[in-house]
C-alpha atoms as a PDB file:
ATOM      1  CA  UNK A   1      -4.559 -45.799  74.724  1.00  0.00           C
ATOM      2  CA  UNK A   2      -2.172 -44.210  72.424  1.00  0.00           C
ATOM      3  CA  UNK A   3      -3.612 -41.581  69.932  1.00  0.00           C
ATOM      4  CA  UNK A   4      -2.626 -42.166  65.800  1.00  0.00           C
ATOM      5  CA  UNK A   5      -3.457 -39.197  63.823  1.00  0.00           C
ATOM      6  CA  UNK A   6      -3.221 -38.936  60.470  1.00  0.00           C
ATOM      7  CA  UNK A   7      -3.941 -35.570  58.569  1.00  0.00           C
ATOM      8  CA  UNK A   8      -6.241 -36.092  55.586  1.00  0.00           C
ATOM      9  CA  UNK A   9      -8.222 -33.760  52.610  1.00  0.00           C
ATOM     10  CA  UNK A  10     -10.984 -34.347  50.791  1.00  0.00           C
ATOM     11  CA  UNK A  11      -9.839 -35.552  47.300  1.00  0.00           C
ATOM     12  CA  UNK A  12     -11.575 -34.400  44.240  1.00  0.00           C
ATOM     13  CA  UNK A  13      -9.728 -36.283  42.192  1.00  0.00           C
ATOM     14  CA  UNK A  14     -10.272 -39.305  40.867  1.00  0.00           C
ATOM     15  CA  UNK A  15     -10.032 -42.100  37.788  1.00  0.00           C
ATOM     16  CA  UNK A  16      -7.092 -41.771  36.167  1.00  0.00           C
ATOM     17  CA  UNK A  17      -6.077 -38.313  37.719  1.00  0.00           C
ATOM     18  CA  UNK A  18      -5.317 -40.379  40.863  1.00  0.00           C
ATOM     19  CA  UNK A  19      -1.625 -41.260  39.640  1.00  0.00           C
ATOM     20  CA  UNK A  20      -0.618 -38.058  39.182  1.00  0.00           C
ATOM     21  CA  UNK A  21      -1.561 -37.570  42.935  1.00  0.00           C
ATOM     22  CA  UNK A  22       0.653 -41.030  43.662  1.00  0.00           C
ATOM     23  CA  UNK A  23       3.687 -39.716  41.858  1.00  0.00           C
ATOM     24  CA  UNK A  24       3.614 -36.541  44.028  1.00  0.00           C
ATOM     25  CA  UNK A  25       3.797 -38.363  47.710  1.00  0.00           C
ATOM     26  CA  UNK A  26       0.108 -38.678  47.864  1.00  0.00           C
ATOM     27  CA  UNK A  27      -2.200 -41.344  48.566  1.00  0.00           C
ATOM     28  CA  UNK A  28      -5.590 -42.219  47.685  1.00  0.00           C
ATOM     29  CA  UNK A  29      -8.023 -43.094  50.409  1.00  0.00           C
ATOM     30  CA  UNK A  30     -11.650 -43.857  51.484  1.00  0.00           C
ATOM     31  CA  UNK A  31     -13.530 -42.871  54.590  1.00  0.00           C
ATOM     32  CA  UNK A  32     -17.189 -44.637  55.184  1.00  0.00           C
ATOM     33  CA  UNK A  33     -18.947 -45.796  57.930  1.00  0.00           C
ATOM     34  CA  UNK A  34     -20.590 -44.156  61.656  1.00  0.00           C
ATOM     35  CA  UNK A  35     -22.598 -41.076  60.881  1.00  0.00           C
ATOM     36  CA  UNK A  36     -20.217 -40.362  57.550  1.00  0.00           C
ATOM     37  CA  UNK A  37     -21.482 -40.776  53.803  1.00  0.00           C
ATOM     38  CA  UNK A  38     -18.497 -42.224  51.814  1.00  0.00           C
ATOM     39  CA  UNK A  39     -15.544 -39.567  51.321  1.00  0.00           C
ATOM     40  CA  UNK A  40     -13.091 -39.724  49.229  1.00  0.00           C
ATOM     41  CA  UNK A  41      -9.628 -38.246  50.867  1.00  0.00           C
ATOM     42  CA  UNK A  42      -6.060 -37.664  49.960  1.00  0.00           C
ATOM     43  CA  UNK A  43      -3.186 -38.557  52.295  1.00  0.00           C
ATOM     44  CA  UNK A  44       0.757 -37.978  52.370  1.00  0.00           C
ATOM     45  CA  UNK A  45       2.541 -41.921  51.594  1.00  0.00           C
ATOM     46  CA  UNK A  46       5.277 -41.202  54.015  1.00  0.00           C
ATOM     47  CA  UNK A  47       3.556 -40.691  57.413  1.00  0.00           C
ATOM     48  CA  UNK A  48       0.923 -43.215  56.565  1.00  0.00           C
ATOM     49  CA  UNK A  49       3.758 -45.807  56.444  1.00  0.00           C
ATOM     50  CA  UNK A  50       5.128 -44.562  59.465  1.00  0.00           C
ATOM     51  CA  UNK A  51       2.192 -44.620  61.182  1.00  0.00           C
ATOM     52  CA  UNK A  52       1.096 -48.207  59.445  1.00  0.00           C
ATOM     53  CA  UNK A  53       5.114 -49.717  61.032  1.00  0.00           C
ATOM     54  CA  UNK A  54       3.738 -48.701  64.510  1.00  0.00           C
ATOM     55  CA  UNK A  55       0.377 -50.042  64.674  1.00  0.00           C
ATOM     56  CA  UNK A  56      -1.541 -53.448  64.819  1.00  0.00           C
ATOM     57  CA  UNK A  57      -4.476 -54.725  62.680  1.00  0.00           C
ATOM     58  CA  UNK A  58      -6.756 -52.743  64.887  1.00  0.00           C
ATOM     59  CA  UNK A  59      -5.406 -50.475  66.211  1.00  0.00           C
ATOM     60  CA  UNK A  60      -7.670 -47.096  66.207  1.00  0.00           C
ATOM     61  CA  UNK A  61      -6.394 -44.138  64.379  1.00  0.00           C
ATOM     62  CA  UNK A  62      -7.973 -40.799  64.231  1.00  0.00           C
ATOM     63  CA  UNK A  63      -8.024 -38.841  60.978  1.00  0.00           C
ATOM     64  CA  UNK A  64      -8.226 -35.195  61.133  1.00  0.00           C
ATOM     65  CA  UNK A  65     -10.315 -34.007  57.992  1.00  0.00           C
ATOM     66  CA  UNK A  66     -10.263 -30.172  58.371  1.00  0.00           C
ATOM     67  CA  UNK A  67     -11.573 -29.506  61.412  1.00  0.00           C
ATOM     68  CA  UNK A  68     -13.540 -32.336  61.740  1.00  0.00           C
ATOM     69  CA  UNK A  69     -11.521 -35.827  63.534  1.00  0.00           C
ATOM     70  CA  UNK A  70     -13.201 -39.299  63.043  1.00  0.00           C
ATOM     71  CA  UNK A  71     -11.673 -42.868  64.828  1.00  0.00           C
ATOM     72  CA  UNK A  72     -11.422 -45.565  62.094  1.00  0.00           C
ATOM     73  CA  UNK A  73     -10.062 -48.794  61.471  1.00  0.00           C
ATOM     74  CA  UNK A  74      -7.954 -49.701  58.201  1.00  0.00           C
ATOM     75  CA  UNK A  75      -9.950 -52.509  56.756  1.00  0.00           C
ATOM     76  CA  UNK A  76      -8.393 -52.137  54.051  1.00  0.00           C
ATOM     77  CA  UNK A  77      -5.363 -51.863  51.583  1.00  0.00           C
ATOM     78  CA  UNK A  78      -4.551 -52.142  48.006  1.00  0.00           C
ATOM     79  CA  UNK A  79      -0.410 -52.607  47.217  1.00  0.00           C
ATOM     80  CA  UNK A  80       0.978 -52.531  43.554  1.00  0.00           C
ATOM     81  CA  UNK A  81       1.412 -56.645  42.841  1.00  0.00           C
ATOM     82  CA  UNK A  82       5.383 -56.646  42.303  1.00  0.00           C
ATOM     83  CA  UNK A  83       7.523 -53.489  45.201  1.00  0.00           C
ATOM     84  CA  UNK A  84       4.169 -53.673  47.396  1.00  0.00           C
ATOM     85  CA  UNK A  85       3.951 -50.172  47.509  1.00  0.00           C
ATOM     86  CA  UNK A  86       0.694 -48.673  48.626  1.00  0.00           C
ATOM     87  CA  UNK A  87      -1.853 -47.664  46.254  1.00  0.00           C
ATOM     88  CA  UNK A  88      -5.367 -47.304  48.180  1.00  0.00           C
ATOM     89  CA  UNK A  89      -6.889 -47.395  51.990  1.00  0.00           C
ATOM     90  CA  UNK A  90     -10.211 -48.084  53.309  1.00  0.00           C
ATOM     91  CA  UNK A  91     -11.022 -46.576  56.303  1.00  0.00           C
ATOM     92  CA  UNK A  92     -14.090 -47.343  58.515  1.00  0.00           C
ATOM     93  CA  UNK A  93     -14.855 -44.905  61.095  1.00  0.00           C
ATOM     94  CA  UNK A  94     -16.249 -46.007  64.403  1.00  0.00           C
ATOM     95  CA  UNK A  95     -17.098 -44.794  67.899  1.00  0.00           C
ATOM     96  CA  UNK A  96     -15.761 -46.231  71.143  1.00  0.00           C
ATOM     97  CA  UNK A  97     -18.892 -47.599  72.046  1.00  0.00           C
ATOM     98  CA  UNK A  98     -19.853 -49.378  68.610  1.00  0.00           C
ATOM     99  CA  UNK A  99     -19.789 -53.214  68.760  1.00  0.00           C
ATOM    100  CA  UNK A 100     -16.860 -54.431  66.190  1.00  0.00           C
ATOM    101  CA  UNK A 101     -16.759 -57.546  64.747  1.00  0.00           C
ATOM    102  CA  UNK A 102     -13.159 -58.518  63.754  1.00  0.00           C
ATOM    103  CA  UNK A 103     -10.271 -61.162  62.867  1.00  0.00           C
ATOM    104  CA  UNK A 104      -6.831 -61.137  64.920  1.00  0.00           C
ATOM    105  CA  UNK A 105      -4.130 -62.850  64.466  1.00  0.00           C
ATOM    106  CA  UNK A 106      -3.168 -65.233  67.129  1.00  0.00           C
ATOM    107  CA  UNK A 107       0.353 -65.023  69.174  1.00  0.00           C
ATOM    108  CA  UNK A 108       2.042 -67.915  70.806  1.00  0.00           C
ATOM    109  CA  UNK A 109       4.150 -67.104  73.566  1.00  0.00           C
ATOM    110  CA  UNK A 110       5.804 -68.761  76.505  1.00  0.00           C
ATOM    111  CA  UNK A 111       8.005 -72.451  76.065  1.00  0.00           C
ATOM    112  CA  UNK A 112       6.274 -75.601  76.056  1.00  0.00           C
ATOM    113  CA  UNK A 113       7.881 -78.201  78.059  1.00  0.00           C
ATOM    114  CA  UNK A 114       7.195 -80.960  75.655  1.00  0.00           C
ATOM    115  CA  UNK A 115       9.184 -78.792  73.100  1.00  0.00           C
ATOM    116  CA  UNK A 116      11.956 -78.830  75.182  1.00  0.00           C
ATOM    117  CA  UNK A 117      12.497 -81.919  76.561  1.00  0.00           C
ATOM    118  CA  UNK A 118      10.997 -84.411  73.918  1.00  0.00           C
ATOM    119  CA  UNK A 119      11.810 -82.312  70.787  1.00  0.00           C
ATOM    120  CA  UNK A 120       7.995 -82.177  70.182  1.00  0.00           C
ATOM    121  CA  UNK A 121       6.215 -80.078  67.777  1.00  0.00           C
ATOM    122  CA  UNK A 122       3.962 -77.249  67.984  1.00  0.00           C
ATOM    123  CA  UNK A 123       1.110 -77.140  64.972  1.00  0.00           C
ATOM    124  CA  UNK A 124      -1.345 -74.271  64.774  1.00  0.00           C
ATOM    125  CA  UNK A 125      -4.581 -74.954  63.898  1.00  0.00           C
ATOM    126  CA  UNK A 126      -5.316 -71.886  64.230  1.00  0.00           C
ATOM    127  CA  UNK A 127      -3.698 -68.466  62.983  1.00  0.00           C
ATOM    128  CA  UNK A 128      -6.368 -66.101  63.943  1.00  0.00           C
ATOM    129  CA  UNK A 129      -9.462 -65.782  65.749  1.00  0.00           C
ATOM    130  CA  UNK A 130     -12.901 -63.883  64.747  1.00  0.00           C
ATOM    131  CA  UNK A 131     -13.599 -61.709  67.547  1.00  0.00           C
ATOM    132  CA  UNK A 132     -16.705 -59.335  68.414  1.00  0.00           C
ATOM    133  CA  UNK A 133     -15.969 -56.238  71.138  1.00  0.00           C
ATOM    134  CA  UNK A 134     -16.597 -52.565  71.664  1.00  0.00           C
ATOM    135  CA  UNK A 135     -13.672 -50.561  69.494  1.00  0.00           C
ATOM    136  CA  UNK A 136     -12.048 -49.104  72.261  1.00  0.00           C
ATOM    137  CA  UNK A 137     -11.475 -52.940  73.568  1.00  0.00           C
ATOM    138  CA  UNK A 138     -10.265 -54.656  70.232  1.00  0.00           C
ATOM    139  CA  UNK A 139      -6.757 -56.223  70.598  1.00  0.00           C
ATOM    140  CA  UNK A 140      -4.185 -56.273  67.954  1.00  0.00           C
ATOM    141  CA  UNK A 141      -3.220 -59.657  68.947  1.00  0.00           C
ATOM    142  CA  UNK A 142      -4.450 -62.793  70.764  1.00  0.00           C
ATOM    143  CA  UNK A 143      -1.235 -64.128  73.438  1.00  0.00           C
ATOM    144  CA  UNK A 144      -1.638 -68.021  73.448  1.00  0.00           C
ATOM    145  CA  UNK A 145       0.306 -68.754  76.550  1.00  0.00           C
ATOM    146  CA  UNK A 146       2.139 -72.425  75.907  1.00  0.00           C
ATOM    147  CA  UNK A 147       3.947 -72.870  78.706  1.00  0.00           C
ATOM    148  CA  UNK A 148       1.463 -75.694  80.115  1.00  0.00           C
ATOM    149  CA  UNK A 149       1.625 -77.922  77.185  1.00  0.00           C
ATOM    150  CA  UNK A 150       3.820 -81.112  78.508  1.00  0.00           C
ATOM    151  CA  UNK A 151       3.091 -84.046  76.566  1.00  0.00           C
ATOM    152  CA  UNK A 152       2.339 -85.132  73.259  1.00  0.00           C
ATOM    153  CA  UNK A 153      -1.361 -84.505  72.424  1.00  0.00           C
ATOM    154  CA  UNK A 154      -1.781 -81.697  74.524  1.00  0.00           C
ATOM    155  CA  UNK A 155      -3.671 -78.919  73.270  1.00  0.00           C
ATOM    156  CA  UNK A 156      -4.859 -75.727  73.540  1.00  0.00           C
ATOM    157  CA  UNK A 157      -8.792 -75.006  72.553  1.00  0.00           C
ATOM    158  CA  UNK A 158     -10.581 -71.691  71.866  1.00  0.00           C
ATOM    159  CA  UNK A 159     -12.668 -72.557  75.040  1.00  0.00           C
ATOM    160  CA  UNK A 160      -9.026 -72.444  76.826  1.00  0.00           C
ATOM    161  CA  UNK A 161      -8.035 -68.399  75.567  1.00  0.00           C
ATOM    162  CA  UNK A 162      -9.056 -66.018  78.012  1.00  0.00           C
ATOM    163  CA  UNK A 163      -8.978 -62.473  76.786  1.00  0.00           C
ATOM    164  CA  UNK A 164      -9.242 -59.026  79.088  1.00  0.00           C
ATOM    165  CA  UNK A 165     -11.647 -56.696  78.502  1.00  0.00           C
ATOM    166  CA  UNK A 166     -15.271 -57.762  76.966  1.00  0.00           C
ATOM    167  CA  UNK A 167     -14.173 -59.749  74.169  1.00  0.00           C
ATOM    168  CA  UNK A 168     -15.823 -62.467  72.773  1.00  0.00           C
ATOM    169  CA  UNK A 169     -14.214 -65.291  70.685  1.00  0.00           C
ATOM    170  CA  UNK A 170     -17.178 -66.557  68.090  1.00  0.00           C
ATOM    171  CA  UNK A 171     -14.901 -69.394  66.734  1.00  0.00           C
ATOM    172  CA  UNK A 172     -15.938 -72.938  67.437  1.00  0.00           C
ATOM    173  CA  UNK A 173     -15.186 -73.422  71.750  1.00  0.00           C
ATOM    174  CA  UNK A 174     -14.167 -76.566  70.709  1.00  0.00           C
ATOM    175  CA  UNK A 175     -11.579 -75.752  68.148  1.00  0.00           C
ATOM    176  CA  UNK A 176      -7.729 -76.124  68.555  1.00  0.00           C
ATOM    177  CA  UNK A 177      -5.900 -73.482  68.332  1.00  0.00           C
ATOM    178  CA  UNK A 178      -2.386 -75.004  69.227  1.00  0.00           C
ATOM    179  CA  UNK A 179      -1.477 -79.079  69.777  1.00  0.00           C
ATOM    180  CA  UNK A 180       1.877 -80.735  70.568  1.00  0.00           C
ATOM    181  CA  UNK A 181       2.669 -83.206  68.234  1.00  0.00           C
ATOM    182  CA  UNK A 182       5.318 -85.922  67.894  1.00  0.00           C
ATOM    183  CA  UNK A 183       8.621 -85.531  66.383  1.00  0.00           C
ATOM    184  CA  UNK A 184       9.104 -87.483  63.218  1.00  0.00           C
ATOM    185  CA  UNK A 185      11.967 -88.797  62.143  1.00  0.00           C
ATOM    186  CA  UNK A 186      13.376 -88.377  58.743  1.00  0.00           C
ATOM    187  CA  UNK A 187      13.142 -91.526  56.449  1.00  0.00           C
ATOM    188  CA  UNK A 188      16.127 -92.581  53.456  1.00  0.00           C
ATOM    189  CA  UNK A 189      14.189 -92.493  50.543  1.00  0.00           C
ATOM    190  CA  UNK A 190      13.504 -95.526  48.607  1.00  0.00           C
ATOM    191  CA  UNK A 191      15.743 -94.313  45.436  1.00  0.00           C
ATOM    192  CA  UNK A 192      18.627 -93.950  47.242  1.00  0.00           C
ATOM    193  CA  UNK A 193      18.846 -97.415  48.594  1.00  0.00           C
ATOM    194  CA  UNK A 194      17.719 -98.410  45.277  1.00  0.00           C
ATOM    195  CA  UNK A 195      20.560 -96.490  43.134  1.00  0.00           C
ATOM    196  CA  UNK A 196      22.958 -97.942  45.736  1.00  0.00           C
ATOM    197  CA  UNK A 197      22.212-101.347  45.175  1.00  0.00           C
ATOM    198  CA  UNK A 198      22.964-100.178  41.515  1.00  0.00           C
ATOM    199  CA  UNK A 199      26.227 -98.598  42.267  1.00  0.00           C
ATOM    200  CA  UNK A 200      26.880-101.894  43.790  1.00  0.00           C
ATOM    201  CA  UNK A 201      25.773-104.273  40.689  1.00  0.00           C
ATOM    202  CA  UNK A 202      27.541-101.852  38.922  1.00  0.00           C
ATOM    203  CA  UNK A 203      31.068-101.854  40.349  1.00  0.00           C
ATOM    204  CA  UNK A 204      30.438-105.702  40.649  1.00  0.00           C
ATOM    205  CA  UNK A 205      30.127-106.054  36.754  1.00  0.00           C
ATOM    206  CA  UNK A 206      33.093-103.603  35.846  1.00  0.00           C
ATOM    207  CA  UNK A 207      35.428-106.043  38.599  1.00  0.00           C
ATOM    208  CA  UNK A 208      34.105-109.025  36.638  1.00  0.00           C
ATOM    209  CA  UNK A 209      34.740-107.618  33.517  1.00  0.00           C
ATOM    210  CA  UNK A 210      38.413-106.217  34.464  1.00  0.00           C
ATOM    211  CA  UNK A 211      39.180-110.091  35.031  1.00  0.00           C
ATOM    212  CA  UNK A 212      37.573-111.583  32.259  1.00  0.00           C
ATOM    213  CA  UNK A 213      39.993-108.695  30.055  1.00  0.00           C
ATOM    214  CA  UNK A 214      42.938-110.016  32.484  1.00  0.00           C
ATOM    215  CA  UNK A 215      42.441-113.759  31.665  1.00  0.00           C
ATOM    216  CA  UNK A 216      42.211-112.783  27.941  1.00  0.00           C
ATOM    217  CA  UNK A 217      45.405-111.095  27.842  1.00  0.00           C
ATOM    218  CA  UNK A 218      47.376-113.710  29.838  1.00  0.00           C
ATOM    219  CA  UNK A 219      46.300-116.382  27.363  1.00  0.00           C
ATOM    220  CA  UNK A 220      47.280-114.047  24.717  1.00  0.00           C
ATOM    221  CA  UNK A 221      50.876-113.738  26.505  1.00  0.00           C
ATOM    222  CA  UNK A 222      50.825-117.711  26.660  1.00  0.00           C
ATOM    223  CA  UNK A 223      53.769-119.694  24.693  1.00  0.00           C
ATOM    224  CA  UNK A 224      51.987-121.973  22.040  1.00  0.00           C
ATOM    225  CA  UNK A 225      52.575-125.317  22.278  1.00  0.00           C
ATOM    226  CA  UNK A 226      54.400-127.223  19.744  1.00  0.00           C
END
């Protein structure tokens, strides 16, 4: 397993203070959690977004506070609503050994045959799973191999997903988590057969008028009688 560490100092700022700390490369941050009362700490921006691009959901990293390292989890992050940029992390520190329970996203890999051959459609039911398992076993993803799905209707259940390592899914066994469906063909929509058959009276009134103005000009053209 491949170690994450991120350097970290006990922040004694806080409130408003804490933008200052923003504006000079810093982040905010909390640590809570195994054996550790709630600590405020102060990160640098850049290599927590480095570090953030490399790993998964749940992915372990180890903060070094002083001398002192802890293995957390993020579980959780605050972003500014309109650039996204990071304002705040939670941190929940762990051991290997402690039971974690968890939500990860679910991957679909492989080709299903019925994709290929009968244009069928793949529809999640569901995008992630709630997991429970020892932190040094949590995944960052769940693989959902399709490969086997053939025909319409064909499905893939929670009770189906095996996972390595002690993992345990708690979602319903009986729940779908991926089901070929049947293509579905696109239908012309009532208004534009309707504005058709308009273009059509349309063009069919202007015609009879054009010979109605014809006639009236020929008899107009007409030699009276004497």
């Amino acid at each position: 397993m491949e170690k994450y560490v991120l350097e970290a100092k006990k922040r004694e700022v806080i409130g408003k203070q804490v933008k200052a700390l923003r504006r000079e490369g810093f982040l905010p941050a909390v640590i809570y959690g195994t054996d550790i009362e709630p600590l405020p700490l102060t990160l640098n921006t850049r290599e927590v977004r480095q570090t953030l691009d490399r790993i998964g959901a749940n992915t372990l990293i180890t903060l070094k506070i002083g001398k002192k390292e802890h293995l957390a989890l993020v579980r959780d992050m605050q972003r500014e609503v309109i650039n996204r940029d990071l304002l705040h992390i939670d941190f929940q520190a762990v051991s290997l050994e402690e039971t974690i329970t968890t939500t990860v996203p679910v991957m679909v890999v492989g080709e299903a045959p019925a994709v290929k051959e009968m244009n069928a459609l793949l529809v999640t039911g569901l995008d992630f799973l709630q997991i429970e398992a020892k932190a040094q076993d949590l995944p960052d993803t769940i693989r959902v191999d399709v490969s086997e799905l053939v025909e319409i209707g064909d499905n893939i259940q929670v009770k189906d997903i095996i996972i390595s390592g002690d993992v345990s899914i708690l979602d319903d066994p009986e729940e779908t988590v991926i089901v070929v469906a049947a293509p579905t063909l696109m239908e012309i929509e009532p208004e534009v057969e309707e504005g058709a058959e308009l273009f059509e009276e349309l063009t069919d009134a202007e015609l009879m008028e054009e010979a109605e103005a014809a006639d009236g000009e020929a008899a107009e053209d007409a030699p009276e009688e004497d």
